[in-house]
Structures are given as C-alpha cells and as structure tokens.
C-alpha atoms as a PDB file:
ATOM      1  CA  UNK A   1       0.000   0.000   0.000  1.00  0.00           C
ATOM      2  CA  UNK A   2       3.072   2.763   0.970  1.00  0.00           C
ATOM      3  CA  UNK A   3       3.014   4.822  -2.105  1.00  0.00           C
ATOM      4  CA  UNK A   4       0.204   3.762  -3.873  1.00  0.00           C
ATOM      5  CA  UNK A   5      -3.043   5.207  -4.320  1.00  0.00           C
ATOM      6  CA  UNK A   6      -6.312   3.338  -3.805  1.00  0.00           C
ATOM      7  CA  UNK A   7      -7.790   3.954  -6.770  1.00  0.00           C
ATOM      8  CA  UNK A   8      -4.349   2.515  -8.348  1.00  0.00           C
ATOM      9  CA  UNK A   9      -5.096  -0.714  -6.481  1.00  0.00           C
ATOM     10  CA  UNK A  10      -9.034  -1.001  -7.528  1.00  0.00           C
ATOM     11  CA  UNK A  11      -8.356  -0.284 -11.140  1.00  0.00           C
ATOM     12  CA  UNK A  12      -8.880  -2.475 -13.759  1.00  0.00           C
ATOM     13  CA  UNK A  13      -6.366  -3.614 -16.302  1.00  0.00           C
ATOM     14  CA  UNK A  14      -9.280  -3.269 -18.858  1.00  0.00           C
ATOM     15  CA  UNK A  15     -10.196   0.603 -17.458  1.00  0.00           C
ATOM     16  CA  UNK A  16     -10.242   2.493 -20.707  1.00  0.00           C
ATOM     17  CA  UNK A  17      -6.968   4.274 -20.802  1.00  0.00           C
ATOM     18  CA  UNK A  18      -8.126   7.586 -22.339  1.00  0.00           C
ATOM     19  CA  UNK A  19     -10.785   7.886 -19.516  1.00  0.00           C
ATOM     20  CA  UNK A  20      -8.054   6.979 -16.728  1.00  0.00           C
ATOM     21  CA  UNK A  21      -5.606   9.444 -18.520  1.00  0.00           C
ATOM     22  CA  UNK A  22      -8.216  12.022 -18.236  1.00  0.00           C
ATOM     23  CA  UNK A  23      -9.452  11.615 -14.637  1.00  0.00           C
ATOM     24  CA  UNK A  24      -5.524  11.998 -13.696  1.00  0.00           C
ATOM     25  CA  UNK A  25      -5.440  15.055 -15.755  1.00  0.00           C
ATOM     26  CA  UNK A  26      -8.034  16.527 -13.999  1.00  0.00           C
ATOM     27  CA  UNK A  27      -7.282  15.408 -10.493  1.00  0.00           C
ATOM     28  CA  UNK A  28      -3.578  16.974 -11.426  1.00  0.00           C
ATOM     29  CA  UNK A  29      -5.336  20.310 -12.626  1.00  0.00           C
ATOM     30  CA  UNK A  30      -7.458  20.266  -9.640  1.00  0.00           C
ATOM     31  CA  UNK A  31     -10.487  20.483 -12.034  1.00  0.00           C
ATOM     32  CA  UNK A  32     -13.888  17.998 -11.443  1.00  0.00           C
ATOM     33  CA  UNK A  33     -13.978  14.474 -13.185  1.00  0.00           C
ATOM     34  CA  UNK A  34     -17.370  12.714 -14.392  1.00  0.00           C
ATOM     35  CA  UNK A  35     -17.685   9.492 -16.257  1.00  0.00           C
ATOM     36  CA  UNK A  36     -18.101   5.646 -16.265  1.00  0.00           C
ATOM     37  CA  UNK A  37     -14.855   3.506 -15.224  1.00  0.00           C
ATOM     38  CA  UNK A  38     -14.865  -0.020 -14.916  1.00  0.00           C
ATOM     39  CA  UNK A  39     -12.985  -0.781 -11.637  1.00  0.00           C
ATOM     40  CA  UNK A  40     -12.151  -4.306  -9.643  1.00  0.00           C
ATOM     41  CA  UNK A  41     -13.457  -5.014  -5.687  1.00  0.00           C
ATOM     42  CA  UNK A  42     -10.611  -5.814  -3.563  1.00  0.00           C
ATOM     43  CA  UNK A  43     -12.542  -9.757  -4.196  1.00  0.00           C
ATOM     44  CA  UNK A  44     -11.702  -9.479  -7.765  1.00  0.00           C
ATOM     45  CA  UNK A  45     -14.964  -8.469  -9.097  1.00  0.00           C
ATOM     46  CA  UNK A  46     -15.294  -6.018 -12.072  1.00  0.00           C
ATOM     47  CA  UNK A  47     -18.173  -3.802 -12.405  1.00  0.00           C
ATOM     48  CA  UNK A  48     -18.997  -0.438 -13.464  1.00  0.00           C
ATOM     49  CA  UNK A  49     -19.246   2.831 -12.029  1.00  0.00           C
ATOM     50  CA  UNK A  50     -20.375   6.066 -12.831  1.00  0.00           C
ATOM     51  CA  UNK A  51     -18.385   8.896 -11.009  1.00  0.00           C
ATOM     52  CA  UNK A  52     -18.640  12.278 -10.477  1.00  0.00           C
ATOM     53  CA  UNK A  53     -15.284  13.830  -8.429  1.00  0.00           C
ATOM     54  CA  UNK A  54     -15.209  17.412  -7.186  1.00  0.00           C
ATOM     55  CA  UNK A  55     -12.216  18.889  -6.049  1.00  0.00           C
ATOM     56  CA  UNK A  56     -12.296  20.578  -2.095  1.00  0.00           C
ATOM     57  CA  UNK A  57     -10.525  23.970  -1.773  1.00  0.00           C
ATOM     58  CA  UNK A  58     -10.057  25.376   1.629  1.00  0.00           C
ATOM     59  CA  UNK A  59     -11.025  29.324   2.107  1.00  0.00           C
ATOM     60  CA  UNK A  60      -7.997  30.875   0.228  1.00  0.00           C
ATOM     61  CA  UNK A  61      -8.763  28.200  -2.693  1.00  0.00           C
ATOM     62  CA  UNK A  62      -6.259  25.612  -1.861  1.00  0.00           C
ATOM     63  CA  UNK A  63      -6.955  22.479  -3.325  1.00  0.00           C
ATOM     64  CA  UNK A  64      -6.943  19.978  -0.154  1.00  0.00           C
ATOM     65  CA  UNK A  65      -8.669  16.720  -1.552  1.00  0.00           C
ATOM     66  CA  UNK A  66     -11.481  15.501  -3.664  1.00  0.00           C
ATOM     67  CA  UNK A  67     -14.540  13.913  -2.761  1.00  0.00           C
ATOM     68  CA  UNK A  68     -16.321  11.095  -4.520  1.00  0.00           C
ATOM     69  CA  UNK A  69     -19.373  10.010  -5.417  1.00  0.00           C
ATOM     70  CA  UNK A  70     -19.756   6.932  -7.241  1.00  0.00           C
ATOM     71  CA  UNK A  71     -22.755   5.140  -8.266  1.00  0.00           C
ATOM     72  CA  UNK A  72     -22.700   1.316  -9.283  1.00  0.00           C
ATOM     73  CA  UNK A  73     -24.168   1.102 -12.590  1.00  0.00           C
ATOM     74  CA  UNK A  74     -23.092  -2.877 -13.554  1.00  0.00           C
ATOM     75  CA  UNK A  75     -26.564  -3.976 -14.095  1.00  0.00           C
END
C-alpha cells in the first residue's frame, strides 16, 4: 500500500486508458472528473461505475482533496 493510491489498487487492467488518462489530468489540474470507469473489488470483481469527483478547496482556494461520489451502474 506505501506509495500507492487506492484507486491505483481497484483499477482495472481493462479501465479504458483515455478515460483513466483524463481523470488523472483533472485530479492533477485540480479540475472535477465525471464518467463511467470499470474498476475491480478488492474480491476481484469487475463492475462499473459512474463517477462524479469534485475537487475541495479550503477558504484561500487551496486544493486539499477531492470527494467522490460513485454510483454502481453494472446492471
């Protein structure tokens, strides 16, 4: 786990690349992220999710996190 992100761990080898590449582009530019991702349970189960991330900003702006929503949409 040291040094790895969670998401990094939960992601499937078959996550579409271009919609991986641009959720990291956006978490690096501190900008919101919505879309589908097909990620893996800690089991080894695939499934899909639809995700919208907002970024947090303290009272001067700082960027201090994200938070998540994510809504299972497999079925």
């Amino acid at each position: 786990m040291i040094g790895r992100s969670r998401g990094a761990l939960l992601q499937c080898e078959r996550s579409d690349p271009e919609t991986i590449a641009a959720m990291r582009a956006a978490f690096t530019a501190g900008q919101p992220f919505c879309g589908e991702i097909l990620n893996r349970s800690k089991t080894g189960r695939e499934y899909w999710l639809d995700v919208d991330i907002q970024p947090i900003r303290d009272m001067d702006g700082v960027l201090t996190g994200f938070c998540a929503i994510e809504t299972d949409i497999s079925e």
